[in-house]
Protein backbone atom coordinates (compact mmCIF):
# COMPACT_ATOMS: atom_id res chain seq x y z
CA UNK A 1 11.29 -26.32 -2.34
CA UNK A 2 7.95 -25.89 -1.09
CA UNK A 3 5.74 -26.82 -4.45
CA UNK A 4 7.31 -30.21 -5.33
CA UNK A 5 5.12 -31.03 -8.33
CA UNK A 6 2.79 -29.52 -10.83
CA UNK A 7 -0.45 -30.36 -11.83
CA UNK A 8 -0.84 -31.33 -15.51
CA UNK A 9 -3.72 -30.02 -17.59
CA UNK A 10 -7.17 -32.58 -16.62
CA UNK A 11 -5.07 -34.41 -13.92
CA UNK A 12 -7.19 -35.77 -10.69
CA UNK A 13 -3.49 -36.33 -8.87
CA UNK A 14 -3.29 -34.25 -5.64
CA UNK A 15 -0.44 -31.71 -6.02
CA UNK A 16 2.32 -32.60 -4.14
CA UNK A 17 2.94 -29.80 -2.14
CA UNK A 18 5.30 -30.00 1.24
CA UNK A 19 4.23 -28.59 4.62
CA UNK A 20 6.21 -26.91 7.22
CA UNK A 21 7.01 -27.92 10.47
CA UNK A 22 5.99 -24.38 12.41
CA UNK A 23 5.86 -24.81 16.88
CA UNK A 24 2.39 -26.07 18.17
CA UNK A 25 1.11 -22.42 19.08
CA UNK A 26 1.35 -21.36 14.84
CA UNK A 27 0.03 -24.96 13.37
CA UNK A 28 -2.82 -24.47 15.86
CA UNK A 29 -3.67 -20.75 14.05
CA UNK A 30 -2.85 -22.47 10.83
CA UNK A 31 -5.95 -25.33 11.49
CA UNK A 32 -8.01 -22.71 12.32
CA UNK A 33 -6.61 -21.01 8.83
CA UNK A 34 -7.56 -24.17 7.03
CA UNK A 35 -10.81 -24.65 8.42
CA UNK A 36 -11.58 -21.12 7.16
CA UNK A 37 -10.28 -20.94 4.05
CA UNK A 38 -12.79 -20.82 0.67
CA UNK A 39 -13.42 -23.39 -1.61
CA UNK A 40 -12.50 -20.99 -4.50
CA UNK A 41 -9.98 -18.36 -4.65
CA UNK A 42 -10.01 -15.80 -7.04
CA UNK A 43 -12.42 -18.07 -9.28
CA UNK A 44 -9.83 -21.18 -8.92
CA UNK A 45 -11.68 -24.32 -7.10
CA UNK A 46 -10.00 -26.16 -4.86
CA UNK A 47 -6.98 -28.62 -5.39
CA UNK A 48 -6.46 -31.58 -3.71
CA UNK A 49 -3.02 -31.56 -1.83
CA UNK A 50 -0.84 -34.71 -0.93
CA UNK A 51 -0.07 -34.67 1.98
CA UNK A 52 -3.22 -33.93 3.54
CA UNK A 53 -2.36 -30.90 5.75
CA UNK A 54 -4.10 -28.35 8.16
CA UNK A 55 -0.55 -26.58 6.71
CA UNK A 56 -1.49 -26.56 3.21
CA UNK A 57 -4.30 -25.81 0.39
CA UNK A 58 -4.32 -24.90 -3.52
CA UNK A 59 -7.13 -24.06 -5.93
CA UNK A 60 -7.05 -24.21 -9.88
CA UNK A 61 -4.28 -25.22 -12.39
CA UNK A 62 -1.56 -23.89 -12.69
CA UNK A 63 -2.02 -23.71 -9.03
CA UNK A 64 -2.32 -20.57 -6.12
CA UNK A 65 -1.01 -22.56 -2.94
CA UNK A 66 -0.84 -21.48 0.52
CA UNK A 67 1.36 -23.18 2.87
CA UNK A 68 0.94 -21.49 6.71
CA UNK A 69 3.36 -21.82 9.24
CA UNK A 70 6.69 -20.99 6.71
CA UNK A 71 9.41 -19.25 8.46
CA UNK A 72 10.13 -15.55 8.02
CA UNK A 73 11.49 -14.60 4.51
CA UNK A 74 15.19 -13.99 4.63
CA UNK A 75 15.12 -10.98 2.44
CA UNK A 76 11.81 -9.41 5.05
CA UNK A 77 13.57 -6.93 7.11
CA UNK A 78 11.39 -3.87 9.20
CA UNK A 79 11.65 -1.59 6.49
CA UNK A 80 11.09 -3.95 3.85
CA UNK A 81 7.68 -2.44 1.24
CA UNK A 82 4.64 -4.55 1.86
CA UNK A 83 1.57 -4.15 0.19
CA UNK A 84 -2.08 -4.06 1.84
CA UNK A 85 -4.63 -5.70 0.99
CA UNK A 86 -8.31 -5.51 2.75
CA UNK A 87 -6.09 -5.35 5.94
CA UNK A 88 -3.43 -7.61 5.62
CA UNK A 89 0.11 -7.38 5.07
CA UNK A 90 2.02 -9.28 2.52
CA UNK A 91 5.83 -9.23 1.83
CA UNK A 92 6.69 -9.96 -1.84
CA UNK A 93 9.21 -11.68 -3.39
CA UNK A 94 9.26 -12.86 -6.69
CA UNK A 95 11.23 -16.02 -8.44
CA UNK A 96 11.29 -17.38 -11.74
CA UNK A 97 7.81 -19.60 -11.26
CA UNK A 98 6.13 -17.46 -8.95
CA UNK A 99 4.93 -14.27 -6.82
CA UNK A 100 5.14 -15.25 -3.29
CA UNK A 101 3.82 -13.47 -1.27
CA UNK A 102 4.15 -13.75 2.66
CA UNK A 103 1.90 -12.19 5.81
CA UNK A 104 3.57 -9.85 7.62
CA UNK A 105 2.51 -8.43 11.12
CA UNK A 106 0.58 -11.72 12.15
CA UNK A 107 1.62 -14.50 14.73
CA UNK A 108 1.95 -16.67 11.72
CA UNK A 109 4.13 -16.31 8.65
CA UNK A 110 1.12 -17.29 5.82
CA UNK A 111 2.76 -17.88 2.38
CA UNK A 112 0.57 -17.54 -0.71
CA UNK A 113 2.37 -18.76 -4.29
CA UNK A 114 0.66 -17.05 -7.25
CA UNK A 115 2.35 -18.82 -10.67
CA UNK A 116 3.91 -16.74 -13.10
CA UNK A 117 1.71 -17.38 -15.71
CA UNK A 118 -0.95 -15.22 -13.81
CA UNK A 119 -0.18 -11.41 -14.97
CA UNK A 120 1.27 -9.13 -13.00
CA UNK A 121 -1.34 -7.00 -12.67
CA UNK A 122 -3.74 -9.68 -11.38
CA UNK A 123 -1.16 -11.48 -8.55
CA UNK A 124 -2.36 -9.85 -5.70
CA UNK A 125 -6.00 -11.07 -6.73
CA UNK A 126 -5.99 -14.25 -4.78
CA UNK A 127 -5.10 -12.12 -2.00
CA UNK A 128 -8.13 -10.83 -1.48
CA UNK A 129 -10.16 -13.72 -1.11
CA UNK A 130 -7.73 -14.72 1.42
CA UNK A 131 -8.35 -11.80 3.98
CA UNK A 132 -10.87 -12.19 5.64
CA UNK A 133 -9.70 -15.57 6.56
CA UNK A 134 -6.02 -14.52 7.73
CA UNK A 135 -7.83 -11.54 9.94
CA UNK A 136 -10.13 -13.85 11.77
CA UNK A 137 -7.80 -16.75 12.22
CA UNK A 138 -4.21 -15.77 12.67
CA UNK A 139 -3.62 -12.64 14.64
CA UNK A 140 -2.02 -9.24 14.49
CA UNK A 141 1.43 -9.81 16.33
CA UNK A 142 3.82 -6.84 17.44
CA UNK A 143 6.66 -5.80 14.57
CA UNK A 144 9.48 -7.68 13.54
CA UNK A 145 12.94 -6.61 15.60
């Protein structure tokens, strides 16, 4: 399970939150990721993580996190529906707790968890804020076989 533990209402404990272990080529795209990302995302500032990753990030309570560097989705097939937006891909797959939504078309598989408790109609929100970093730090790779 990738989100280990939740942050409580007023809580200054980092969210536990567990990175991947992706080859040296993707957790060198996902640095560059971090080091790009913005301090708030969709109006959510930034959570502090534990561990301290280049893999990982969150922002607001409940949280959005992105982990980079996940493996492909096992339901993500060629002709799977993805949804665009402001240029990016994302591959969606939904559980009881959250959206998650995965790149799809880039050299690194870049997971974004949007809780449940955000509305359906707002869950790709985040998303946007998060484009222009994916497009300038992880590129476009050639389709999945």
């Amino acid at each position: 399970m990738a989100l280990l533990a939740a942050c409580s209402g007023g809580s200054s404990a980092p969210l536990v939150v567990d990175p991947p272990t992706p080859a040296r080529q993707v957790a060198t795209l996902c640095g560059v990721l971090h080091d790009a990302l913005p301090s708030r995302l969709d109006g959510r500032a930034t959570t502090p993580v534990s561990p301290k990753s280049p893999l990982t990030a969150a922002w607001g309570d409940p949280a959005v996190v992105l982990r980079c560097g996940v493996g492909k989705p096992r339901t993500l097939r060629p002709t799977s529906e993805t949804i665009e937006i402001n240029g990016v891909q994302w591959f969606l797959h939904e559980t009881k707790a959250a959206y998650i939504f995965t790149t799809y078309g880039r050299e690194a598989f870049v997971e974004a968890r949007v809780p449940m408790s955000v509305p359906r109609e707002r869950a790709t929100a985040p998303l946007v804020d998060l484009a222009r970093p994916v497009i300038a730090s992880v590129p476009v790779s050639p389709p999945l076989p």
